[in-house]
N, C-alpha and C. Protein backbone atom coordinates (compact mmCIF):
# COMPACT_ATOMS: atom_id res chain seq x y z
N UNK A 1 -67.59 136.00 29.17
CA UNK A 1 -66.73 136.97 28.56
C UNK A 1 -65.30 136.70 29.03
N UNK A 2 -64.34 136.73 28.20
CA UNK A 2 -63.17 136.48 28.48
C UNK A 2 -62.41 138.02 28.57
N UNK A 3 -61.39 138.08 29.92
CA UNK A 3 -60.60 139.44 29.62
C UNK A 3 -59.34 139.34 29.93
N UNK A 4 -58.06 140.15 29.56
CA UNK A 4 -57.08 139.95 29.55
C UNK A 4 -56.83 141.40 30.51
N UNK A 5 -56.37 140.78 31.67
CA UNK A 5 -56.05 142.24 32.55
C UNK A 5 -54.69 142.27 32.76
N UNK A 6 -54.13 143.69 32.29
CA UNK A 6 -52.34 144.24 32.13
C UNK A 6 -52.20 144.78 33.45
N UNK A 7 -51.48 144.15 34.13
CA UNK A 7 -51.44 144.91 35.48
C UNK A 7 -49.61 145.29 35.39
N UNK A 8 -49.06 145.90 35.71
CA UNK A 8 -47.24 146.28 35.12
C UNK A 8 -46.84 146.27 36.84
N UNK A 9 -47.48 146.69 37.74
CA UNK A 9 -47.12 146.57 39.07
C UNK A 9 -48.19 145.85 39.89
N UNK A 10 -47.85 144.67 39.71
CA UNK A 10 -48.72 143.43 40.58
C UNK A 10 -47.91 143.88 42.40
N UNK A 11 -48.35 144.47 43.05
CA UNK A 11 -47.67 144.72 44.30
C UNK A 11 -48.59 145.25 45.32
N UNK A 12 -48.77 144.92 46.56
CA UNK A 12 -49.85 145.75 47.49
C UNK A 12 -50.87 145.68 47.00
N UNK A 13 -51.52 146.91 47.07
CA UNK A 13 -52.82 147.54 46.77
C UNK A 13 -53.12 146.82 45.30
N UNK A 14 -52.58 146.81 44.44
CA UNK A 14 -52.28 146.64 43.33
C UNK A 14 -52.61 144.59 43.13
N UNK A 15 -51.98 144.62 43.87
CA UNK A 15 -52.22 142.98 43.73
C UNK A 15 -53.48 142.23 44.72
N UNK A 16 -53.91 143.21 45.53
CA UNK A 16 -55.12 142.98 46.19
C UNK A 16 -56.59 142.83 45.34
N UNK A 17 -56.39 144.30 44.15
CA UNK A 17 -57.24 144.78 43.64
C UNK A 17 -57.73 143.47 42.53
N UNK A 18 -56.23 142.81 41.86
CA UNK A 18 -56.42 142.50 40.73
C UNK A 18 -56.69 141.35 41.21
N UNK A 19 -56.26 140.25 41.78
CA UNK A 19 -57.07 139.34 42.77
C UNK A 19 -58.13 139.00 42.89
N UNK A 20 -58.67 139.99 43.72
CA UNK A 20 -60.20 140.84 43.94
C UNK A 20 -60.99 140.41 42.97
N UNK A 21 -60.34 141.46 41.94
CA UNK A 21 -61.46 140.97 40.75
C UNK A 21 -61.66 139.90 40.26
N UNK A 22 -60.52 139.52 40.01
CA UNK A 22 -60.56 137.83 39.43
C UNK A 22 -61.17 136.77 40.04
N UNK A 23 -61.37 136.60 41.15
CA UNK A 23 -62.01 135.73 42.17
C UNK A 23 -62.69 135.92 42.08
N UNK A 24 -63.98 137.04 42.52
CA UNK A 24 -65.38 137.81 42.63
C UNK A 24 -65.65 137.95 41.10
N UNK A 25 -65.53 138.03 40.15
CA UNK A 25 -66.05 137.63 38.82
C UNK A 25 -66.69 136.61 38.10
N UNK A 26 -67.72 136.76 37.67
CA UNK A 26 -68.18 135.46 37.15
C UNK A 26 -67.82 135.34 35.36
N UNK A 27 -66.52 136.48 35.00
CA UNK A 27 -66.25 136.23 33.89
C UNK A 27 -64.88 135.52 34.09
N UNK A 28 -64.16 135.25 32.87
CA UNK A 28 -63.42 134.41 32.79
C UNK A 28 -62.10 135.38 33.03
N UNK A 29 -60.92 135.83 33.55
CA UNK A 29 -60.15 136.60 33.99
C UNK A 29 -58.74 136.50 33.75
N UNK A 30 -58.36 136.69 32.61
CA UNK A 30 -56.95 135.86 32.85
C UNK A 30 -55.62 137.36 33.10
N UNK A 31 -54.57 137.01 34.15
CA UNK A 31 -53.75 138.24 34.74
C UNK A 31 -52.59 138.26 34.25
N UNK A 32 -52.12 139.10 33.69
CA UNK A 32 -50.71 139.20 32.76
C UNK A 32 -50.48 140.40 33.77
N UNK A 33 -49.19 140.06 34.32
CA UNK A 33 -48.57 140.87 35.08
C UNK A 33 -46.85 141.27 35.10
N UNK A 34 -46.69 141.85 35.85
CA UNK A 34 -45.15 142.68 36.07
C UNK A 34 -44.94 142.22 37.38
N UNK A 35 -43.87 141.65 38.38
CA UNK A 35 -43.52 142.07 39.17
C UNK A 35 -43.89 143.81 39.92
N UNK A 36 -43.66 143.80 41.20
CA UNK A 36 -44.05 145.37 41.80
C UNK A 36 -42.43 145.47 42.47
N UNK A 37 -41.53 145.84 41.41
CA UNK A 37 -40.29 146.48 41.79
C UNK A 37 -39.97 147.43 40.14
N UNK A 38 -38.77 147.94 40.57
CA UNK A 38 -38.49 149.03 38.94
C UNK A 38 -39.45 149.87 38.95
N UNK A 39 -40.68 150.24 39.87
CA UNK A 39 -41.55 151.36 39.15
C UNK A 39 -41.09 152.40 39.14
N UNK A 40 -40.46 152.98 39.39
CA UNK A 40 -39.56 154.55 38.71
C UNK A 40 -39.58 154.24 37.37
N UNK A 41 -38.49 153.02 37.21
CA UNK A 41 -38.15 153.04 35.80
C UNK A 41 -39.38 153.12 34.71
N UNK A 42 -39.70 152.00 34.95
CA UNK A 42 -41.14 151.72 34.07
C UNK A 42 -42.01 152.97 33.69
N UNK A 43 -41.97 154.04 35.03
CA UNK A 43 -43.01 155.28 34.48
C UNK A 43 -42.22 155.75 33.44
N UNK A 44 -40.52 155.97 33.85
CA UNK A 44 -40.19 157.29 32.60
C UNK A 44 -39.80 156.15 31.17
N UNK A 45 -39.89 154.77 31.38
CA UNK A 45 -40.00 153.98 30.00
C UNK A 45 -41.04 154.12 29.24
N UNK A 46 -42.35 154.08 29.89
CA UNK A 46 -43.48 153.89 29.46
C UNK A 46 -43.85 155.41 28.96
């Protein structure tokens, strides 16, 4: 299975998690990400 994971704050916890998964998966994982700075902004953009 192929998946496309949106992560908008690749940072810390955040970039541990998505990692995590991708490694320890036996599906195919591909990570589209954001930098982990601007998150103020990004919440009241989004």
């Amino acid at each position: 299975m192929n998946i496309l994971l949106l992560e908008p704050f690749l940072s810390g916890s955040h970039q541990k998690w998505a990692e995590g998964y991708q490694s320890h998966s036996r599906h195919d994982i591909r990570l589209l990400s954001l930098k982990g700075r601007h998150w103020k902004w990004r919440m009241h953009g989004g």
